[in-house]
C-alpha atoms as a PDB file:
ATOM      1  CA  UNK A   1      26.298   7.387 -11.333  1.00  0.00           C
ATOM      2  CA  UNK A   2      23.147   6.565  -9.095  1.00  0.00           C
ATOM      3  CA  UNK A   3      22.426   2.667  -9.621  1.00  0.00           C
ATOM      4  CA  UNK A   4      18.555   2.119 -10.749  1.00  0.00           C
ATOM      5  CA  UNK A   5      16.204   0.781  -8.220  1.00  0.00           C
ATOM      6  CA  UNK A   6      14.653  -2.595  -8.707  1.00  0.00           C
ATOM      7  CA  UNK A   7      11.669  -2.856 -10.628  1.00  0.00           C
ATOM      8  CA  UNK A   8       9.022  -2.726  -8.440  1.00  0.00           C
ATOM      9  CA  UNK A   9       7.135  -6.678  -8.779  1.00  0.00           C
ATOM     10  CA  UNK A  10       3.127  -6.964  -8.910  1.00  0.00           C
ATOM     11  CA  UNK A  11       1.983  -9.969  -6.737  1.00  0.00           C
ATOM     12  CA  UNK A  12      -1.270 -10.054  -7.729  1.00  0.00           C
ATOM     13  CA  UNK A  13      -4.464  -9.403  -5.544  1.00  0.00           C
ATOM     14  CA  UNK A  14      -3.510  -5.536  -5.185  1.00  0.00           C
ATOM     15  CA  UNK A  15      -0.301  -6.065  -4.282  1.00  0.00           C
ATOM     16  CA  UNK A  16       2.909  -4.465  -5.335  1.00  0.00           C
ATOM     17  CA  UNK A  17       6.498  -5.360  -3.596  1.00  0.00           C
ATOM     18  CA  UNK A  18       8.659  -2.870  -3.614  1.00  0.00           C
ATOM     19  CA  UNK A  19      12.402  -5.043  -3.193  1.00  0.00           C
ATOM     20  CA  UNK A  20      14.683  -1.791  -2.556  1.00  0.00           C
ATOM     21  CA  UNK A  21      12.515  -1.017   0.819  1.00  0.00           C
ATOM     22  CA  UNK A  22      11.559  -4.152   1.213  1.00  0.00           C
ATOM     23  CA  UNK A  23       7.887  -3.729   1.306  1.00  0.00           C
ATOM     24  CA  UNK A  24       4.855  -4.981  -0.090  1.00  0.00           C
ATOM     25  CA  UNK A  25       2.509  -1.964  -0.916  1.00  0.00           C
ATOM     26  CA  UNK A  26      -1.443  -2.958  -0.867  1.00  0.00           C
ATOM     27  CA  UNK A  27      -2.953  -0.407  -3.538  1.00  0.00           C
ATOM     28  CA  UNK A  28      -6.775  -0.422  -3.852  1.00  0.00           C
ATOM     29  CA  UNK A  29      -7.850  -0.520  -7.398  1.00  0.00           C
ATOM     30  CA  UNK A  30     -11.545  -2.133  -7.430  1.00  0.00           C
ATOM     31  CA  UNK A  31     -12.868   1.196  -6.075  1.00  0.00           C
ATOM     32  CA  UNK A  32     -10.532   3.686  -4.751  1.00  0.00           C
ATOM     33  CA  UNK A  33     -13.560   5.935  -4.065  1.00  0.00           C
ATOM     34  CA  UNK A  34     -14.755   3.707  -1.363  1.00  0.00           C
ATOM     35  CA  UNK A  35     -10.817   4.514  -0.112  1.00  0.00           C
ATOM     36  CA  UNK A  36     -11.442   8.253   0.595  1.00  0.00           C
ATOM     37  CA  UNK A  37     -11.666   8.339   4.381  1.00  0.00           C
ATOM     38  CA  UNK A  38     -10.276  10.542   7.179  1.00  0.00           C
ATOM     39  CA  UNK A  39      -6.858  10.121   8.807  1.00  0.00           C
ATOM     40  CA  UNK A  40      -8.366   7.922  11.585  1.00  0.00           C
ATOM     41  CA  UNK A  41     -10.558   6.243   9.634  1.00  0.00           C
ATOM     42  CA  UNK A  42      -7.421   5.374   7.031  1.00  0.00           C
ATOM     43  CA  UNK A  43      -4.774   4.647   9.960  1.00  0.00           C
ATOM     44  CA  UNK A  44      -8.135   2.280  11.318  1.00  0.00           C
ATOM     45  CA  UNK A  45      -8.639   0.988   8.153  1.00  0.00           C
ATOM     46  CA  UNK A  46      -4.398  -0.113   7.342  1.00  0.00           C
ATOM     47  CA  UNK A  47      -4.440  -1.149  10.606  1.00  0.00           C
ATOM     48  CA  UNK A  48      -7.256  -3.793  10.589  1.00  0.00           C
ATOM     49  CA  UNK A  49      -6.369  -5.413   6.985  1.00  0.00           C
ATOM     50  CA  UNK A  50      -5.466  -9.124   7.345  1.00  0.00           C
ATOM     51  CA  UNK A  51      -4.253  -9.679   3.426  1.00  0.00           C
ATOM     52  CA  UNK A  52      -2.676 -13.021   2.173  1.00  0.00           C
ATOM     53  CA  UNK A  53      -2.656 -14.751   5.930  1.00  0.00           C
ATOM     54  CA  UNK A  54      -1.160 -11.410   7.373  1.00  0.00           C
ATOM     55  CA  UNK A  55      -2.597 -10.517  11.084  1.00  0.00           C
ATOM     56  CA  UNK A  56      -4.510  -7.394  11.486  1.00  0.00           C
ATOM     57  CA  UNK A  57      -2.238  -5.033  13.114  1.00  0.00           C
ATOM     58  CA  UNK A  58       1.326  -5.503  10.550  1.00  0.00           C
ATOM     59  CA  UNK A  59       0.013  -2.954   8.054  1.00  0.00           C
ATOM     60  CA  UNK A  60       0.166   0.680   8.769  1.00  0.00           C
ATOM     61  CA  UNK A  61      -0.275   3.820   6.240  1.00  0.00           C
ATOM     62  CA  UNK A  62       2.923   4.653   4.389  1.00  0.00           C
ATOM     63  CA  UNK A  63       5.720   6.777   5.968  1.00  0.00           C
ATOM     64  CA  UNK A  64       6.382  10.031   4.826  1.00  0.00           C
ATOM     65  CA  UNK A  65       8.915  11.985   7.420  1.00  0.00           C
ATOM     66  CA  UNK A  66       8.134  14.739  10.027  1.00  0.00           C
ATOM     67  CA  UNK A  67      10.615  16.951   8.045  1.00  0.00           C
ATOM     68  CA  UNK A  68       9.898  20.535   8.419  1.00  0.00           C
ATOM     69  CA  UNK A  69      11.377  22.243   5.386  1.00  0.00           C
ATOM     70  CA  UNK A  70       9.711  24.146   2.649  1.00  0.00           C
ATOM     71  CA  UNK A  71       7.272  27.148   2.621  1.00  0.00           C
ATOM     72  CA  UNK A  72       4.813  28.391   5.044  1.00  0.00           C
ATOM     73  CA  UNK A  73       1.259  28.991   3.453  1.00  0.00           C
ATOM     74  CA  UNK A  74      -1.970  29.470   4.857  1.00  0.00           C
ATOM     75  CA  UNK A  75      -3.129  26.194   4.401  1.00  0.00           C
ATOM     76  CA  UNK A  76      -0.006  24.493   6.341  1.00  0.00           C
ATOM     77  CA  UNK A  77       3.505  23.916   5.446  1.00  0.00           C
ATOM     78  CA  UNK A  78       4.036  22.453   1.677  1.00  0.00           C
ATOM     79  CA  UNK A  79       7.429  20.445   1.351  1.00  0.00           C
ATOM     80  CA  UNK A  80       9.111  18.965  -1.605  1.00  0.00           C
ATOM     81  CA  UNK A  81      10.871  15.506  -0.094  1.00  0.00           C
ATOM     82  CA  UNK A  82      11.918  12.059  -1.747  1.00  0.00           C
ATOM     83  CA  UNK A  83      12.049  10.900   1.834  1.00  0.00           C
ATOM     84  CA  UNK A  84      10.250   8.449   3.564  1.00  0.00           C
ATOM     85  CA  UNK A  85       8.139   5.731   1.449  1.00  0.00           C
ATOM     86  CA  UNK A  86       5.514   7.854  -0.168  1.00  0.00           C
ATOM     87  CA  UNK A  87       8.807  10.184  -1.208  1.00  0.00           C
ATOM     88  CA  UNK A  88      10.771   7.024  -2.501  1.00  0.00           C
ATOM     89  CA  UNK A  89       8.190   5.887  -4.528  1.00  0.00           C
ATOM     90  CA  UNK A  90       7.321   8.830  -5.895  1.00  0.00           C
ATOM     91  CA  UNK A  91      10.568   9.918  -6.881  1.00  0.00           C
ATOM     92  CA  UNK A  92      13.135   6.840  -6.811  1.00  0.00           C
ATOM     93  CA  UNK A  93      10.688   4.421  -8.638  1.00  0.00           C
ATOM     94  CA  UNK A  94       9.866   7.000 -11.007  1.00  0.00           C
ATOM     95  CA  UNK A  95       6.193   6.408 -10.242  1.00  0.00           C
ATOM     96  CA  UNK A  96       5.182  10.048 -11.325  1.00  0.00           C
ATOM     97  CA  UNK A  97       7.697  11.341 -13.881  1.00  0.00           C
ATOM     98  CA  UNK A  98       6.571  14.310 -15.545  1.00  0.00           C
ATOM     99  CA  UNK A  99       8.294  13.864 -18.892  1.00  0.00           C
ATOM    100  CA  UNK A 100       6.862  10.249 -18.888  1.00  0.00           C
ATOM    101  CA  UNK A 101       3.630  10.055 -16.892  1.00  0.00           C
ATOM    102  CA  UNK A 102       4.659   6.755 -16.575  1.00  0.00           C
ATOM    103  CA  UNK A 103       3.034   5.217 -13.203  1.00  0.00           C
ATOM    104  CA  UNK A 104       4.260   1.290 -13.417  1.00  0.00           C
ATOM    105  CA  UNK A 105       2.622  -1.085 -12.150  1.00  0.00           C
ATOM    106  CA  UNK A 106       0.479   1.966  -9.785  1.00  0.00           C
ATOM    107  CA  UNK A 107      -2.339   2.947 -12.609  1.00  0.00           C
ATOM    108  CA  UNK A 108      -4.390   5.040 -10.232  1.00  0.00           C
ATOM    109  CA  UNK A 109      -2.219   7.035  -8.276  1.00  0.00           C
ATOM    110  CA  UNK A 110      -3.944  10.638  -8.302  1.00  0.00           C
ATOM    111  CA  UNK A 111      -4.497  12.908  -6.111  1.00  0.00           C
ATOM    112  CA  UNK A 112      -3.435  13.228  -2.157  1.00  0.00           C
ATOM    113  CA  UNK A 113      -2.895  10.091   0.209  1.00  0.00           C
ATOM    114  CA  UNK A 114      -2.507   9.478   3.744  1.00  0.00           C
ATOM    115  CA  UNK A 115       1.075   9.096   5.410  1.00  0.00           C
ATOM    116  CA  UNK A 116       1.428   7.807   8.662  1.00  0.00           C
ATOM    117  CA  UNK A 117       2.724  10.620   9.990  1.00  0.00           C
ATOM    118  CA  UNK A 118       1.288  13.495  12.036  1.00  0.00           C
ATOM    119  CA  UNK A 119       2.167  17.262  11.545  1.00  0.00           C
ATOM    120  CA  UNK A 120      -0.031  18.439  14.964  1.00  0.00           C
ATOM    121  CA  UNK A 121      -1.217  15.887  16.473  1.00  0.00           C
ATOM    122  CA  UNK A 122      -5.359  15.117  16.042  1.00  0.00           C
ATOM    123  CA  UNK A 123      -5.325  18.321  13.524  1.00  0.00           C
ATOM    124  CA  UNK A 124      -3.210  17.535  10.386  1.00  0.00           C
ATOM    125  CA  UNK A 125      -1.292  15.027   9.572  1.00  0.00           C
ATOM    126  CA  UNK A 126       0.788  14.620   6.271  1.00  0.00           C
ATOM    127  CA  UNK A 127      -0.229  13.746   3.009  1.00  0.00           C
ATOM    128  CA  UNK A 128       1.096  13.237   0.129  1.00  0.00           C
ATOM    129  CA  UNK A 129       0.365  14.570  -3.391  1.00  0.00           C
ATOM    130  CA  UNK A 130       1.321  12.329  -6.409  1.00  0.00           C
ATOM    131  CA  UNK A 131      -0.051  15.024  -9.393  1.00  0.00           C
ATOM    132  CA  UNK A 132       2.231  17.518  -7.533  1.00  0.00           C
ATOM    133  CA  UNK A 133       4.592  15.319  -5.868  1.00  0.00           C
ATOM    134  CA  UNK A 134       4.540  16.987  -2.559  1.00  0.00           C
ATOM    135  CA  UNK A 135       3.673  16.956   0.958  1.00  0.00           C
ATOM    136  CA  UNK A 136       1.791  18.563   2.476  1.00  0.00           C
ATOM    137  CA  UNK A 137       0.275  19.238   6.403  1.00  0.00           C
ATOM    138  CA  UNK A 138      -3.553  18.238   5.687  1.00  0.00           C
ATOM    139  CA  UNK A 139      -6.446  18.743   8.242  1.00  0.00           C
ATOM    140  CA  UNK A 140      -7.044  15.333   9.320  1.00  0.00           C
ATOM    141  CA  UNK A 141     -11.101  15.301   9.178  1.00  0.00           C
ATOM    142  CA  UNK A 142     -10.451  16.152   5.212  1.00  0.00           C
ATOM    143  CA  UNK A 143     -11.156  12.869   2.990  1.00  0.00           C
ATOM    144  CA  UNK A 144      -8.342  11.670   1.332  1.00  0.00           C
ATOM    145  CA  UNK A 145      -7.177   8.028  -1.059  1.00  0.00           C
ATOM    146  CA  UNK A 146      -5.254   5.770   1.316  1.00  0.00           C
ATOM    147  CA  UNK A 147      -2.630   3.397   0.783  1.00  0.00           C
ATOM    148  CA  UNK A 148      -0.978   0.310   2.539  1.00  0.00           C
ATOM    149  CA  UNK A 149       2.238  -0.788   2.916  1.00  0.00           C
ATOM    150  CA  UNK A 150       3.510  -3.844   4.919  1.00  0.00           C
ATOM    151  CA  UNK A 151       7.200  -5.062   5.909  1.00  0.00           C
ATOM    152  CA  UNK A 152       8.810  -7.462   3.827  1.00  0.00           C
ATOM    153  CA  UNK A 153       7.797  -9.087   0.440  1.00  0.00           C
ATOM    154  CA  UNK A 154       3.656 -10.946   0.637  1.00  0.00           C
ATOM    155  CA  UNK A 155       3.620 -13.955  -1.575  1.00  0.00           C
ATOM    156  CA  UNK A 156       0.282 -16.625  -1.426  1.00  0.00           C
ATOM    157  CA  UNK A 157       0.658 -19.067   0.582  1.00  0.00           C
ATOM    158  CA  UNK A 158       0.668 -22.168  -1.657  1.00  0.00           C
ATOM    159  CA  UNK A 159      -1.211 -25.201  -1.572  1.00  0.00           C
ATOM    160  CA  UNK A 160       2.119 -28.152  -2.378  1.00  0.00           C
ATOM    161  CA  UNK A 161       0.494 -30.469  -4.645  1.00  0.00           C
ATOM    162  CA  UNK A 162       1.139 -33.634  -2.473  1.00  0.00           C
ATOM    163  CA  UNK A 163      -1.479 -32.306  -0.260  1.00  0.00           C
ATOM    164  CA  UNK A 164      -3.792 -31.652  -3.005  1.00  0.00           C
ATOM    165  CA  UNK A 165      -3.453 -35.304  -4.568  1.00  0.00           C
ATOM    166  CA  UNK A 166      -3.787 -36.351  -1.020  1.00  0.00           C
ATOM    167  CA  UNK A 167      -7.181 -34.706  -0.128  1.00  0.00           C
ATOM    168  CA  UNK A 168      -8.335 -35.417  -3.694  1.00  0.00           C
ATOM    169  CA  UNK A 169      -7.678 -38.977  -2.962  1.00  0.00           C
ATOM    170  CA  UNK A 170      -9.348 -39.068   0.856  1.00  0.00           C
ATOM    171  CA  UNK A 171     -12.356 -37.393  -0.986  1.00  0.00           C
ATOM    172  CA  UNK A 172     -12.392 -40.211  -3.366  1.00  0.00           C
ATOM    173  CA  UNK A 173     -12.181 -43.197  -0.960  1.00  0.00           C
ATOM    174  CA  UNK A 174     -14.806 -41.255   0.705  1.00  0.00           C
ATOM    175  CA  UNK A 175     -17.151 -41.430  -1.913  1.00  0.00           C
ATOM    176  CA  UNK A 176     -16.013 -44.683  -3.110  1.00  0.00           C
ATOM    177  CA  UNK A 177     -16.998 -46.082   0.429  1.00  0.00           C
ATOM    178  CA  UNK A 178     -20.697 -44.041   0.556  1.00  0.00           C
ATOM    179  CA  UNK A 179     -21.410 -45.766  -2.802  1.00  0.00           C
ATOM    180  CA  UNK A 180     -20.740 -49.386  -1.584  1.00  0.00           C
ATOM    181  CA  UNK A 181     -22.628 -48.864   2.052  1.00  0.00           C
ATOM    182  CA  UNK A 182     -25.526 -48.139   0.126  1.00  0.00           C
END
């Protein structure tokens, strides 16, 4: 008996943690058209994203593995896999089911996304496919969605409410003391 994953937990802002990899998935919604790059622009573009006091540099595309199995076609290899973090959420989150077409909390996932992952280095690299739910070798100058993830759960950094009573209050002696100078 395979024990269900946990549910994957929307943070707001984009963000989606995902508590059985322990990662916090960054997932475009506003305009995922603006989101169809290259695979240098979208390793450039995961790479530079400074979300929710994270430093540029601690996101990266998804992982999808180097795993060579599956058919040869003319277009590149094609494999079926539930590895890797693309793979997991695809098939251990139940993110595509067919019977379902039940997404959670990922309404847009369509068509092909970035991995990490090269398949020949600065030709194709691997992508992966969530209305077929494969992978698949992908020249790398073809625009494609892109995804982030990030290690470990994001959560805002909040503001403790002592602090906020205690600026509130500087601001008002502040004001307080303006008013009686004049």
């Amino acid at each position: 008996m395979q024990v269900p994953s946990p549910p994957l937990v929307p943070l707001g802002g984009n963000l989606i943690w995902d508590p059985a990899q322990n990662i916090t998935w960054y997932v475009p919604r506003y305009n995922p058209v603006a989101y169809v790059i290259n695979w240098s622009q979208a390793v450039a573009w995961a790479a530079g994203l400074t979300i929710d006091n994270t430093t540029a540099g601690s996101w990266s595309l998804p992982s999808m593995p180097a795993v060579v199995s599956g058919i040869t076609e003319s277009t590149g290899l094609i494999i079926y896999t539930d590895q890797g973090q693309m793979g997991y959420l695809c098939y251990d989150e139940g993110i595509w089911d067919l019977n379902t077409a039940s997404k959670g909390p990922f309404t847009n996932l369509e068509g092909e996304y970035w991995s990490s992952g090269e398949y020949e280095p600065g030709l194709y690299a691997w992508a992966f496919s969530f209305d077929d739910r494969i992978g698949t070798s992908t020249p790398e100058s073809i625009p494609l969605f892109a995804l982030a993830v990030h290690p470990g759960e994001l959560a805002p950094v909040p503001i403790p409410g002592a602090i906020l009573l205690f600026v509130s209050g500087l601001l008002g002696f502040a004001v307080v003391r303006r008013k009686l100078k004049k």
